[in-house]
C-alpha atoms as a PDB file:
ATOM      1  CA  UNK A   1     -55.432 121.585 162.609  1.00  0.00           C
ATOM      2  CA  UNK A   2     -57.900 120.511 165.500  1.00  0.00           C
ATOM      3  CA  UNK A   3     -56.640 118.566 168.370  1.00  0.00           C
ATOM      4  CA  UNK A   4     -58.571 116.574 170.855  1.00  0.00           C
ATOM      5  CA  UNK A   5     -58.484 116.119 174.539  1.00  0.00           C
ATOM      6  CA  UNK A   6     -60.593 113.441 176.396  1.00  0.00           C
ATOM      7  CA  UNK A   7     -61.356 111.878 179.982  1.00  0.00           C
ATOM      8  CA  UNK A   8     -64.643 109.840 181.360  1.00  0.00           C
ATOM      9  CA  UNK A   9     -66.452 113.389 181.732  1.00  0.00           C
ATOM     10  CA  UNK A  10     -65.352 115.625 178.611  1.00  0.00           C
ATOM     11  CA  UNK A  11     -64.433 115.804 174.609  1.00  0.00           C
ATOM     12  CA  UNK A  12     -62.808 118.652 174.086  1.00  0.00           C
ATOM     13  CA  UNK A  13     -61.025 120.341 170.501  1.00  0.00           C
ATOM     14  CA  UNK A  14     -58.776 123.098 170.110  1.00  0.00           C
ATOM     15  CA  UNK A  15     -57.559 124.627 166.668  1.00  0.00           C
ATOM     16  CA  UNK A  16     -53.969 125.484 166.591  1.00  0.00           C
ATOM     17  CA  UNK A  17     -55.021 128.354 164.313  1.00  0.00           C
ATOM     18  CA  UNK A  18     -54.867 130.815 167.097  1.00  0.00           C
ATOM     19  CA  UNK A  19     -55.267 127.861 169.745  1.00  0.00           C
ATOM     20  CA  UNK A  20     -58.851 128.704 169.577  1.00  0.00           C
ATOM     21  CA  UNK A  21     -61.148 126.379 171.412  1.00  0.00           C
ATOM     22  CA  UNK A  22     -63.387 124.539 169.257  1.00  0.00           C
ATOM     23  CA  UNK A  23     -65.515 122.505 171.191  1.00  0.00           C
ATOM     24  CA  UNK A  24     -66.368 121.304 174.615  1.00  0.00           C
ATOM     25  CA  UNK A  25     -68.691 118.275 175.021  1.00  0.00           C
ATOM     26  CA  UNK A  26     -70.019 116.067 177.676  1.00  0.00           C
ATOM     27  CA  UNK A  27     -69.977 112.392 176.900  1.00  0.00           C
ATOM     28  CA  UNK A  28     -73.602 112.071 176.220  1.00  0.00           C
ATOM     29  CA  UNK A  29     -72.798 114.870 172.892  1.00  0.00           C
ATOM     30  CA  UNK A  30     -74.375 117.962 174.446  1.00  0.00           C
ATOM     31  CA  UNK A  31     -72.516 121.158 173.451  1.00  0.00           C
ATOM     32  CA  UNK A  32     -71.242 123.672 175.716  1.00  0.00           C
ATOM     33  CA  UNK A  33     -69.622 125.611 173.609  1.00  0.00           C
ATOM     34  CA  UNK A  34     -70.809 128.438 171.090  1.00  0.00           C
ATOM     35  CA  UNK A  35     -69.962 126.868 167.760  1.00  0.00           C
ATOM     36  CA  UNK A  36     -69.588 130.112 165.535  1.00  0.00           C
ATOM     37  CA  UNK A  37     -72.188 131.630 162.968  1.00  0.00           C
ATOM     38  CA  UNK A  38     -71.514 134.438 160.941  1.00  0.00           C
ATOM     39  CA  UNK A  39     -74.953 136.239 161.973  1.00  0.00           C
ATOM     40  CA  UNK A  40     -73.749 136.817 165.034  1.00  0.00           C
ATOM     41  CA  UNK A  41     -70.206 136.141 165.838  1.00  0.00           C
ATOM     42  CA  UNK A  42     -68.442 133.958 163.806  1.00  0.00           C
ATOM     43  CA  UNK A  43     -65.366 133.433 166.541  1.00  0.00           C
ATOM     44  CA  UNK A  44     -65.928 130.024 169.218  1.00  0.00           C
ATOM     45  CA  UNK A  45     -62.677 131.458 171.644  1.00  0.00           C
ATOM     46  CA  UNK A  46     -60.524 133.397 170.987  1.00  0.00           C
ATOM     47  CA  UNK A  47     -57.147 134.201 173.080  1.00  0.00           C
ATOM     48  CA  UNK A  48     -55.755 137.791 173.605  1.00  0.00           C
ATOM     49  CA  UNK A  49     -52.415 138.742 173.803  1.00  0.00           C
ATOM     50  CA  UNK A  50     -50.439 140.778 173.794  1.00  0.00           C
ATOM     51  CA  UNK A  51     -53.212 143.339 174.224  1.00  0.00           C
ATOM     52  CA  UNK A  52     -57.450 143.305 175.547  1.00  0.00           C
ATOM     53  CA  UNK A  53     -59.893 144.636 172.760  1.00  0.00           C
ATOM     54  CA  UNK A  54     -58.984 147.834 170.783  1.00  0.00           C
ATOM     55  CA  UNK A  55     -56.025 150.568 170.640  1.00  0.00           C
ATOM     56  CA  UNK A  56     -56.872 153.909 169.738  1.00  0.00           C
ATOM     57  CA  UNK A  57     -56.836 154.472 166.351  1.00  0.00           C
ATOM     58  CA  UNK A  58     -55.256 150.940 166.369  1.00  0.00           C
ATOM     59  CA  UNK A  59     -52.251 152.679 167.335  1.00  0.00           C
ATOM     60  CA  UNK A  60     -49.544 152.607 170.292  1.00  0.00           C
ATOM     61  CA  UNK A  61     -46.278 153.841 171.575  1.00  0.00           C
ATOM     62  CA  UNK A  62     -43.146 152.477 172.967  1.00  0.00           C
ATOM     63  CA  UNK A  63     -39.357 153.966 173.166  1.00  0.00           C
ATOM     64  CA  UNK A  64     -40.654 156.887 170.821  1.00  0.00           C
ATOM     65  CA  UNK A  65     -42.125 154.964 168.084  1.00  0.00           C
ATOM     66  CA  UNK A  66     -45.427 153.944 166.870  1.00  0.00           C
ATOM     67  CA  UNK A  67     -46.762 150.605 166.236  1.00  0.00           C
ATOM     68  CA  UNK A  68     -49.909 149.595 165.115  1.00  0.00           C
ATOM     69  CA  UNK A  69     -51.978 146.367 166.300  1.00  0.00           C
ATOM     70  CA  UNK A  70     -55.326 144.677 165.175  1.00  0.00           C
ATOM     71  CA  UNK A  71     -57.772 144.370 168.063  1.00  0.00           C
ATOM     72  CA  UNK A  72     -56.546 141.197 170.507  1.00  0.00           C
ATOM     73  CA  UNK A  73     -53.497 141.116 169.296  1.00  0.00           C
ATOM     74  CA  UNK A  74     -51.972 139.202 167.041  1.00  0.00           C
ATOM     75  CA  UNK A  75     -52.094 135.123 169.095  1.00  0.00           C
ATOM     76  CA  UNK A  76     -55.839 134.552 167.414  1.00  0.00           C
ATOM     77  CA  UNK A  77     -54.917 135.130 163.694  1.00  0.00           C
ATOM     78  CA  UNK A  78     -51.072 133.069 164.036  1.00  0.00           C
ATOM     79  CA  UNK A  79     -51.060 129.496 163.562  1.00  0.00           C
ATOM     80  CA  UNK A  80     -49.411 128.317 166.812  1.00  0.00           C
ATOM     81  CA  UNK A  81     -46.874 125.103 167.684  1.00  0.00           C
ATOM     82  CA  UNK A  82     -47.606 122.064 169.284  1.00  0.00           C
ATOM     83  CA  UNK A  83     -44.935 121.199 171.680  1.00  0.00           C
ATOM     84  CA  UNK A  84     -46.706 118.628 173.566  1.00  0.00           C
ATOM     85  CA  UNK A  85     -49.857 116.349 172.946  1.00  0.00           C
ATOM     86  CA  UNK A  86     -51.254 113.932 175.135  1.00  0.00           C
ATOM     87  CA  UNK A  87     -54.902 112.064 175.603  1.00  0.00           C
ATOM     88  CA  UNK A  88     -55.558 115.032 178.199  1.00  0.00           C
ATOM     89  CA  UNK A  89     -53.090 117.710 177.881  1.00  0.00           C
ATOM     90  CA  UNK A  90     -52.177 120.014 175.027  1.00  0.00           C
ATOM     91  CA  UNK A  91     -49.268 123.008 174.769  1.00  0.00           C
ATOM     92  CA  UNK A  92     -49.195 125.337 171.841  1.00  0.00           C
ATOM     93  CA  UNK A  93     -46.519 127.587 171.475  1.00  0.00           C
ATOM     94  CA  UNK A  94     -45.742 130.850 169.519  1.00  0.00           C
ATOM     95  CA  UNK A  95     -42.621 132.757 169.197  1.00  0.00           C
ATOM     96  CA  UNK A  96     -42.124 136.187 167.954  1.00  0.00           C
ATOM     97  CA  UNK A  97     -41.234 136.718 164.344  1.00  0.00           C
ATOM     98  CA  UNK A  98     -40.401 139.428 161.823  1.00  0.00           C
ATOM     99  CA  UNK A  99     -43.942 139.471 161.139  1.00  0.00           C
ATOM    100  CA  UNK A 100     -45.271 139.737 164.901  1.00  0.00           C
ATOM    101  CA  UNK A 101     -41.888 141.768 165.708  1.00  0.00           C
ATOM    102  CA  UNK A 102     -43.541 144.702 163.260  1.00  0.00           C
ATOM    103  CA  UNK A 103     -46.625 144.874 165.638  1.00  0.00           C
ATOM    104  CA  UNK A 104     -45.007 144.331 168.633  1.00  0.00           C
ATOM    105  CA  UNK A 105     -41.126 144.774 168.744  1.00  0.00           C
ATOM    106  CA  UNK A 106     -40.224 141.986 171.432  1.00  0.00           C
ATOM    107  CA  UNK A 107     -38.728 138.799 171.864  1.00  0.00           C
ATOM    108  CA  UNK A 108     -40.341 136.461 173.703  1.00  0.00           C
ATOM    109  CA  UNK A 109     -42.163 132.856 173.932  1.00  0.00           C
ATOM    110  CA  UNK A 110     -45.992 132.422 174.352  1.00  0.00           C
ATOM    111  CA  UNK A 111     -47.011 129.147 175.271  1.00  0.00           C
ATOM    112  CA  UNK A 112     -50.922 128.402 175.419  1.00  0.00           C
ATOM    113  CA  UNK A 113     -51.730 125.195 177.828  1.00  0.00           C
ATOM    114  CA  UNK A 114     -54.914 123.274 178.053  1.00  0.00           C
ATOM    115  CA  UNK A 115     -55.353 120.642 180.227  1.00  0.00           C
ATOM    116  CA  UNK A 116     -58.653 118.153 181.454  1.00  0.00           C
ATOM    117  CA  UNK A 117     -58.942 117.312 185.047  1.00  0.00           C
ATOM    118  CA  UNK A 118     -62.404 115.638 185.507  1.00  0.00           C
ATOM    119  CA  UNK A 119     -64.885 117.848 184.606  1.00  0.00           C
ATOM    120  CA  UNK A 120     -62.472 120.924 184.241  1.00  0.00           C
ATOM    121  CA  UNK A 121     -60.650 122.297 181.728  1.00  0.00           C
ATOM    122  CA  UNK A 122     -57.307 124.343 182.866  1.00  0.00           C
ATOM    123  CA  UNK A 123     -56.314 126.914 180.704  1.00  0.00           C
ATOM    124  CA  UNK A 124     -52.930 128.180 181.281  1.00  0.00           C
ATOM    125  CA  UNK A 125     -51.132 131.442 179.391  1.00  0.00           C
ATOM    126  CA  UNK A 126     -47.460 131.700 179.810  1.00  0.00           C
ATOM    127  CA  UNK A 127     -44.896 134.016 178.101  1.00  0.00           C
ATOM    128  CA  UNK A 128     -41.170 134.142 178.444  1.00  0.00           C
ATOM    129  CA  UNK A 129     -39.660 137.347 178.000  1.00  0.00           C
ATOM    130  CA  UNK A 130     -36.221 136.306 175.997  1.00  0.00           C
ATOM    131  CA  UNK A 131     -35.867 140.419 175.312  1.00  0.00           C
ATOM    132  CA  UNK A 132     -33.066 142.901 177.030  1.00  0.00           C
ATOM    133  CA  UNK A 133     -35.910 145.239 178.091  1.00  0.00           C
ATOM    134  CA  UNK A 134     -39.113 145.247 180.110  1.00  0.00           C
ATOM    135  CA  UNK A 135     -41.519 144.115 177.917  1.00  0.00           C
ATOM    136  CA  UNK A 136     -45.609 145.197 178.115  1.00  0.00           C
ATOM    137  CA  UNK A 137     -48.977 143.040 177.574  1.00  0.00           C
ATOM    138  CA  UNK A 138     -51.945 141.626 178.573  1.00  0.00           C
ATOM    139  CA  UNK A 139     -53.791 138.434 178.541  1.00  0.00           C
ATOM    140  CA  UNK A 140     -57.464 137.295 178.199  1.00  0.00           C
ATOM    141  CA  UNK A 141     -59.766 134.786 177.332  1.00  0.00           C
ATOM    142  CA  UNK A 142     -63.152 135.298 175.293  1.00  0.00           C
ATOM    143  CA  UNK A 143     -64.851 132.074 175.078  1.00  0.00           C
ATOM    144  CA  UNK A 144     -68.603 131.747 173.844  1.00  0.00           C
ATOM    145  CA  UNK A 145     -70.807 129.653 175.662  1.00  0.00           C
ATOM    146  CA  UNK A 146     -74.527 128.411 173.772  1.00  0.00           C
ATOM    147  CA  UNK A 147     -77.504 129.668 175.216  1.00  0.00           C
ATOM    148  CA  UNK A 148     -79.681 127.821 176.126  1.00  0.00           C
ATOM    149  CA  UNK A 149     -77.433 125.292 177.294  1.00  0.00           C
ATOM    150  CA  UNK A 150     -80.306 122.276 176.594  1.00  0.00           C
ATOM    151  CA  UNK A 151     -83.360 122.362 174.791  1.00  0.00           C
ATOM    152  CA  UNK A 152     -86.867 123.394 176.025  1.00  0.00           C
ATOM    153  CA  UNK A 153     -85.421 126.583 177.400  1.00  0.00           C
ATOM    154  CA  UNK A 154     -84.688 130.558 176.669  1.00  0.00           C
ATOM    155  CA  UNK A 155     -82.015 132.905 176.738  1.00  0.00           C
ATOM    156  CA  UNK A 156     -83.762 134.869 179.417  1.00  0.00           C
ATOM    157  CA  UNK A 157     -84.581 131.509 181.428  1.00  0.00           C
ATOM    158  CA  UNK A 158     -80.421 132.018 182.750  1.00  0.00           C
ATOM    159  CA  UNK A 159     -78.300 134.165 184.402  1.00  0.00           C
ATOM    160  CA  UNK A 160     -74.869 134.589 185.725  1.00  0.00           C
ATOM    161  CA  UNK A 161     -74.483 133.811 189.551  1.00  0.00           C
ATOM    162  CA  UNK A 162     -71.126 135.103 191.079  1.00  0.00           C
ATOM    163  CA  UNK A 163     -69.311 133.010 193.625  1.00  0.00           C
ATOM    164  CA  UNK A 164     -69.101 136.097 196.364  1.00  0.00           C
ATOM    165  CA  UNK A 165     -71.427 138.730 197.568  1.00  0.00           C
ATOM    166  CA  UNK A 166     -71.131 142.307 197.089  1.00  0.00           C
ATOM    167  CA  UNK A 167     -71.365 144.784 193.861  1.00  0.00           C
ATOM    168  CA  UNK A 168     -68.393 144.767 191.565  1.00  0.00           C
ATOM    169  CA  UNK A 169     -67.221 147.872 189.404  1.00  0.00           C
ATOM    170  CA  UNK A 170     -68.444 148.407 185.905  1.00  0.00           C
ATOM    171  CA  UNK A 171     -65.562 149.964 183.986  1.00  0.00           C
ATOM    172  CA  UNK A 172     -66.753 152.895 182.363  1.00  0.00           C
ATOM    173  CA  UNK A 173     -66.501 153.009 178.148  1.00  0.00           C
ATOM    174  CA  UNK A 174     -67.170 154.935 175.328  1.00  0.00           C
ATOM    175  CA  UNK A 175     -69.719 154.346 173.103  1.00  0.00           C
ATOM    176  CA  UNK A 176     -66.887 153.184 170.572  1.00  0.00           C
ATOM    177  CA  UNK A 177     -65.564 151.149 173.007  1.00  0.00           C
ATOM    178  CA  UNK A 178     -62.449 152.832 174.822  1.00  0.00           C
ATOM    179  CA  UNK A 179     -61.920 153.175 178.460  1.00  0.00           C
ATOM    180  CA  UNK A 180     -63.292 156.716 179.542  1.00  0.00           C
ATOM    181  CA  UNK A 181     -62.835 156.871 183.591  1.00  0.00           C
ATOM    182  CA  UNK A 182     -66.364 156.556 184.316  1.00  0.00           C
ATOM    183  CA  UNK A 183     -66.714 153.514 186.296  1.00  0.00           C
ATOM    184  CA  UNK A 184     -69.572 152.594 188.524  1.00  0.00           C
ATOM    185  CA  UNK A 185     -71.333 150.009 190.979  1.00  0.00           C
ATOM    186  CA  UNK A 186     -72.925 147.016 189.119  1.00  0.00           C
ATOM    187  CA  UNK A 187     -75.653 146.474 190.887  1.00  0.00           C
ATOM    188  CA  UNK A 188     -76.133 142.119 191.007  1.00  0.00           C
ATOM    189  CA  UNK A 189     -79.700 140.484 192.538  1.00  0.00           C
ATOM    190  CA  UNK A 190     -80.425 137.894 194.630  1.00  0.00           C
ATOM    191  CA  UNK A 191     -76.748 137.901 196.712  1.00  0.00           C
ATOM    192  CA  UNK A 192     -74.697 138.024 193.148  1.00  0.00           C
ATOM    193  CA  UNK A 193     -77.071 137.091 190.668  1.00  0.00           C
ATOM    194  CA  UNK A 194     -77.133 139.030 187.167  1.00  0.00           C
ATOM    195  CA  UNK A 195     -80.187 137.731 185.041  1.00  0.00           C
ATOM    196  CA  UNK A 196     -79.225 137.452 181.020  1.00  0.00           C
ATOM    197  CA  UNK A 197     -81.729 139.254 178.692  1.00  0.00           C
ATOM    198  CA  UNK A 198     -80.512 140.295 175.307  1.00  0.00           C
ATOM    199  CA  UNK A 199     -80.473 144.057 175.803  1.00  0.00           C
ATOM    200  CA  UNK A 200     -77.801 143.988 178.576  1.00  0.00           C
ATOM    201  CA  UNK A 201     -75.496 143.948 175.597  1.00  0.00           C
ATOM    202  CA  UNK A 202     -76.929 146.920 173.913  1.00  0.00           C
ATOM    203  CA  UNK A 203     -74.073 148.992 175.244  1.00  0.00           C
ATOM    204  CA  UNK A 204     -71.879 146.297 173.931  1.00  0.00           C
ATOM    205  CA  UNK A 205     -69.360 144.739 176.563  1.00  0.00           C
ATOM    206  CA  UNK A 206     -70.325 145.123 180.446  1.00  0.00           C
ATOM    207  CA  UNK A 207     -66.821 145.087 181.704  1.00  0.00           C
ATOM    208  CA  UNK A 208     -65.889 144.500 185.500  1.00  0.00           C
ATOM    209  CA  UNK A 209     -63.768 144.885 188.016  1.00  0.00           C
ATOM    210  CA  UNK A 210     -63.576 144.100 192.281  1.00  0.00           C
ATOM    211  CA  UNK A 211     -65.639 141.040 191.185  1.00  0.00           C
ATOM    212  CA  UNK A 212     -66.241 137.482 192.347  1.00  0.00           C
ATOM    213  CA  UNK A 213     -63.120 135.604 190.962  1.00  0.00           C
ATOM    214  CA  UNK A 214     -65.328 132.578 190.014  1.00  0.00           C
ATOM    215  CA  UNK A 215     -68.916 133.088 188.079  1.00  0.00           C
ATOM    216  CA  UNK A 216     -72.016 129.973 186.896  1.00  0.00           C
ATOM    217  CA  UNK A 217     -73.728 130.151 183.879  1.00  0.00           C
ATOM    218  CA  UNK A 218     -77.045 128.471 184.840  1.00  0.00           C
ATOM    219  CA  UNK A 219     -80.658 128.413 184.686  1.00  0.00           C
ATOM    220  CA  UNK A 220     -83.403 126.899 187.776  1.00  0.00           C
ATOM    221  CA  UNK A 221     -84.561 125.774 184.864  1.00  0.00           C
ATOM    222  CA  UNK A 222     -82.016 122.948 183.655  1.00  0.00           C
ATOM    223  CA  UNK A 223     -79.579 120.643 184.933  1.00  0.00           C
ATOM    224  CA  UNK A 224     -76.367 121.705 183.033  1.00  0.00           C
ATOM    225  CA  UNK A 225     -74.188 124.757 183.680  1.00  0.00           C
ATOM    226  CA  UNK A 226     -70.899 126.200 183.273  1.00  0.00           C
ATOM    227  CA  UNK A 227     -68.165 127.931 185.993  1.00  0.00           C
ATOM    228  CA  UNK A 228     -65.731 129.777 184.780  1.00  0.00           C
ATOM    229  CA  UNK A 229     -63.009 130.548 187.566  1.00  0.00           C
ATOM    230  CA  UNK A 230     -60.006 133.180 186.943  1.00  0.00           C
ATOM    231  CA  UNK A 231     -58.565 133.740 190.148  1.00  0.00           C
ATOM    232  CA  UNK A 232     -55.518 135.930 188.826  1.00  0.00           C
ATOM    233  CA  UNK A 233     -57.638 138.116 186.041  1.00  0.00           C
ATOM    234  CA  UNK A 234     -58.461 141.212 187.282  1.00  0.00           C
ATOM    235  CA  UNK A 235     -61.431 142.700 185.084  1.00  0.00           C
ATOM    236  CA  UNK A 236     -64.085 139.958 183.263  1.00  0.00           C
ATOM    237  CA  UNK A 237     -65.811 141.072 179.969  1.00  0.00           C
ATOM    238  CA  UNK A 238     -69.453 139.298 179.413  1.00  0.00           C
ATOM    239  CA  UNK A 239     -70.507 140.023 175.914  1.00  0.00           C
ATOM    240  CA  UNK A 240     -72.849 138.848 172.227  1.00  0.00           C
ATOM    241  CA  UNK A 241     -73.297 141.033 169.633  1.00  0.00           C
ATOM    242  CA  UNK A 242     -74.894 143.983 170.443  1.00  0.00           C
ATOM    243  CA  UNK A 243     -78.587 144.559 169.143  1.00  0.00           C
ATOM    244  CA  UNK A 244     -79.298 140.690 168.404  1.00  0.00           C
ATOM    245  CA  UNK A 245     -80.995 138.067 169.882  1.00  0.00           C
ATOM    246  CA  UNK A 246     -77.822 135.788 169.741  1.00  0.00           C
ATOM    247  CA  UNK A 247     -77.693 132.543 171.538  1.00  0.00           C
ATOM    248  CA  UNK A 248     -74.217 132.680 173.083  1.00  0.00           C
ATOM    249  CA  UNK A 249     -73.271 134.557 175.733  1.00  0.00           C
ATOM    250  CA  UNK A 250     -69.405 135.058 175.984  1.00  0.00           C
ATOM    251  CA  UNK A 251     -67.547 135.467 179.125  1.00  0.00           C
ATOM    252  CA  UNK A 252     -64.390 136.834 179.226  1.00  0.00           C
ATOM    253  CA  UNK A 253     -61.330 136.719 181.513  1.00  0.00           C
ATOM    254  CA  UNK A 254     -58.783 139.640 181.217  1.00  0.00           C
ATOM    255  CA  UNK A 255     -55.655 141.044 182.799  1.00  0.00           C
ATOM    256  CA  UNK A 256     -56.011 144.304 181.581  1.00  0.00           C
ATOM    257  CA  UNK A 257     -57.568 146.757 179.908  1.00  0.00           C
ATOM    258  CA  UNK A 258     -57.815 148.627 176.298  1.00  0.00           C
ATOM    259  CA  UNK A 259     -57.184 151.965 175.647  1.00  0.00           C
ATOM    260  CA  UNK A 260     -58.388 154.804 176.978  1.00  0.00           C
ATOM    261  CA  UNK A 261     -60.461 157.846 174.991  1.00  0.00           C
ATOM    262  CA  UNK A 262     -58.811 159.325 173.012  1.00  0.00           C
ATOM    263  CA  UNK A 263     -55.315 158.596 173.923  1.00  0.00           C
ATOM    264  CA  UNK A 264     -52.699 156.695 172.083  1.00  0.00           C
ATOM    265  CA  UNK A 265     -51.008 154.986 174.777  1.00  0.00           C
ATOM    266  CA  UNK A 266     -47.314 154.390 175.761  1.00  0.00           C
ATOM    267  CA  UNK A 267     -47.470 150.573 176.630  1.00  0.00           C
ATOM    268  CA  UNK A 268     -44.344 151.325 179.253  1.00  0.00           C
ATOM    269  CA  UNK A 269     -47.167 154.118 181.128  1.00  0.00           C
ATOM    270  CA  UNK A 270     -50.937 152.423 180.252  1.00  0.00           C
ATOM    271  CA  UNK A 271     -52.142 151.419 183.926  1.00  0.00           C
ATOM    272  CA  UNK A 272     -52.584 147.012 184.245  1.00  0.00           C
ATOM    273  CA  UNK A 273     -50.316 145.858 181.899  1.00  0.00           C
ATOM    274  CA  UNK A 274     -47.909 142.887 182.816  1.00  0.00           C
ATOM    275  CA  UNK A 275     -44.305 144.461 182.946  1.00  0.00           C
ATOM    276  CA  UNK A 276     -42.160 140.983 182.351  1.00  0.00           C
ATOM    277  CA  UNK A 277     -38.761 142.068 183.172  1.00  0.00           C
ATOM    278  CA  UNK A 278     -36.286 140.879 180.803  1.00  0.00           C
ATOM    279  CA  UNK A 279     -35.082 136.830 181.217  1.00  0.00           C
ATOM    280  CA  UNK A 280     -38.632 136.059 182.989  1.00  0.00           C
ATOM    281  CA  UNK A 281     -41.893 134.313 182.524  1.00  0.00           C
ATOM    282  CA  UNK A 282     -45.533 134.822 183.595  1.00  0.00           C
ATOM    283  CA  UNK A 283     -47.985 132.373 183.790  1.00  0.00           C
ATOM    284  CA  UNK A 284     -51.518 132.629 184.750  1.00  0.00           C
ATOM    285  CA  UNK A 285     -54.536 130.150 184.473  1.00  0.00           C
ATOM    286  CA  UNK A 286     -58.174 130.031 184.268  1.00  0.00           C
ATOM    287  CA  UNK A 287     -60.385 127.347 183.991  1.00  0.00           C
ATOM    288  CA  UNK A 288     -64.150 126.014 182.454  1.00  0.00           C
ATOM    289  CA  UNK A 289     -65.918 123.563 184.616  1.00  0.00           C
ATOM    290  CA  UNK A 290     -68.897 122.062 183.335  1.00  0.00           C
ATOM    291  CA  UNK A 291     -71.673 120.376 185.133  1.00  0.00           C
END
């Protein structure tokens, strides 16, 4: 089912199939959001949890056993809750289940918050660990933004201008798409500026760490833009489909990592997962400003 949220500056819908967001628009109509199309991507936003991109083989371990888990995690394909619903707040919720409890053997509450505040949009995960045991995850978002944002204008006419100076990291991967310990400086222009062009993606996800904790989607060109802030995520994925001249360009706050080459990992041992001792809750937001 789609929910709305509105104030004077934004319209915004979420999907309680996987709490996706569905749409973000300014009151004039314009569309900041990537809207889906099976050519290129046919996701808007999805939310990750309890794990960032892929698993080796699709594969993990934990206490001696072996689970296996779709990429993202489970949260984007379940049909979540709504515990609260207001003119400018929404809370989904999603508790574990025999089905989810095959995947990921836990008990535990994940709540998904979105909230308006002028012309931001909050974004809040949370998760409750109601387990005995130290349990493992990660978060992330991977929202799609349209490119160009208005009309008159190209891909290349934007870029992505982070909110500090100084190079970040650019976690190394595979060509398949696994973590492979070859990280290196990411060179930005212009005192943090990294200009879009299609082929940036032909590698498929650029992946950083050490970055600016806030980064604009914008173009000299226009008038409208987008921040995205994530001041407790510690790696940001900016992504389209690799090869294509898509008009989105998706960026991506994450906690942690996927796996690395080669190696089916013990969630209790993989390096920047959340351990949520048992009885406790986590809670970390990141918000979408548009201008």
């Amino acid at each position: 089912m789609i929910y709305t949220l509105e104030n004077d500056s934004l319209k915004v819908q979420v999907n309680s199939h996987g709490g996706e967001l569905w749409s973000i628009q300014t009151k004039d109509g314009a569309e900041y959001l990537w809207q889906g199309d099976e050519t290129y991507w046919k996701d808007r936003a999805l939310n990750l949890f309890p794990y960032i991109a892929r698993l080796t083989e699709g594969k993990y371990m934990l206490d001696g056993k072996t689970y296996e888990m779709p990429i993202h995690g489970f949260v984007n394909s379940s049909d979540l809750e709504v515990e609260e619903h207001t003119a400018q707040r929404l809370v989904l919720k999603l508790t574990d289940s025999e089905n989810t409890r095959e995947m990921y053997p836990f008990a535990f509450v994940y709540w998904l918050t979105y909230e308006l505040v002028g012309n931001k949009l909050n974004v809040t995960f949370a998760v409750e660990n109601n387990d005995k045991k130290v349990m493992y995850f990660g978060v992330g978002g991977h929202p799609g933004f349209a490119v160009p944002l208005e009309k008159g204008l190209e891909f290349e006419d934007y870029c992505l201008q982070f909110e500090a100076p100084g190079n970040p990291i650019r976690v190394g991967f595979s060509e398949d798409c696994f973590v492979n310990g070859e990280d290196s400086e990411f060179i930005l222009s212009d005192g943090g500026k990294l200009p879009l062009a299609h082929n940036l993606f032909d590698q498929d996800a650029i992946v950083l760490t050490d970055m600016a904790k806030a980064v604009t989607l914008c173009s000299e060109k226009g008038t409208r833009s987008v921040r995205v802030s994530y001041p407790q995520m510690n790696f940001l994925g900016i992504w389209h489909m690799p090869f294509t001249d898509a008009p989105y360009v998706c960026i991506e706050p994450w906690s942690a990592l996927p796996s690395r080459k080669g190696r089916i990992e013990d969630l209790s041992k993989q390096p920047n997962l959340v351990h949520l001792p048992a009885g406790e809750r986590y809670e970390n937001t990141w918000s979408i400003e548009i201008f």
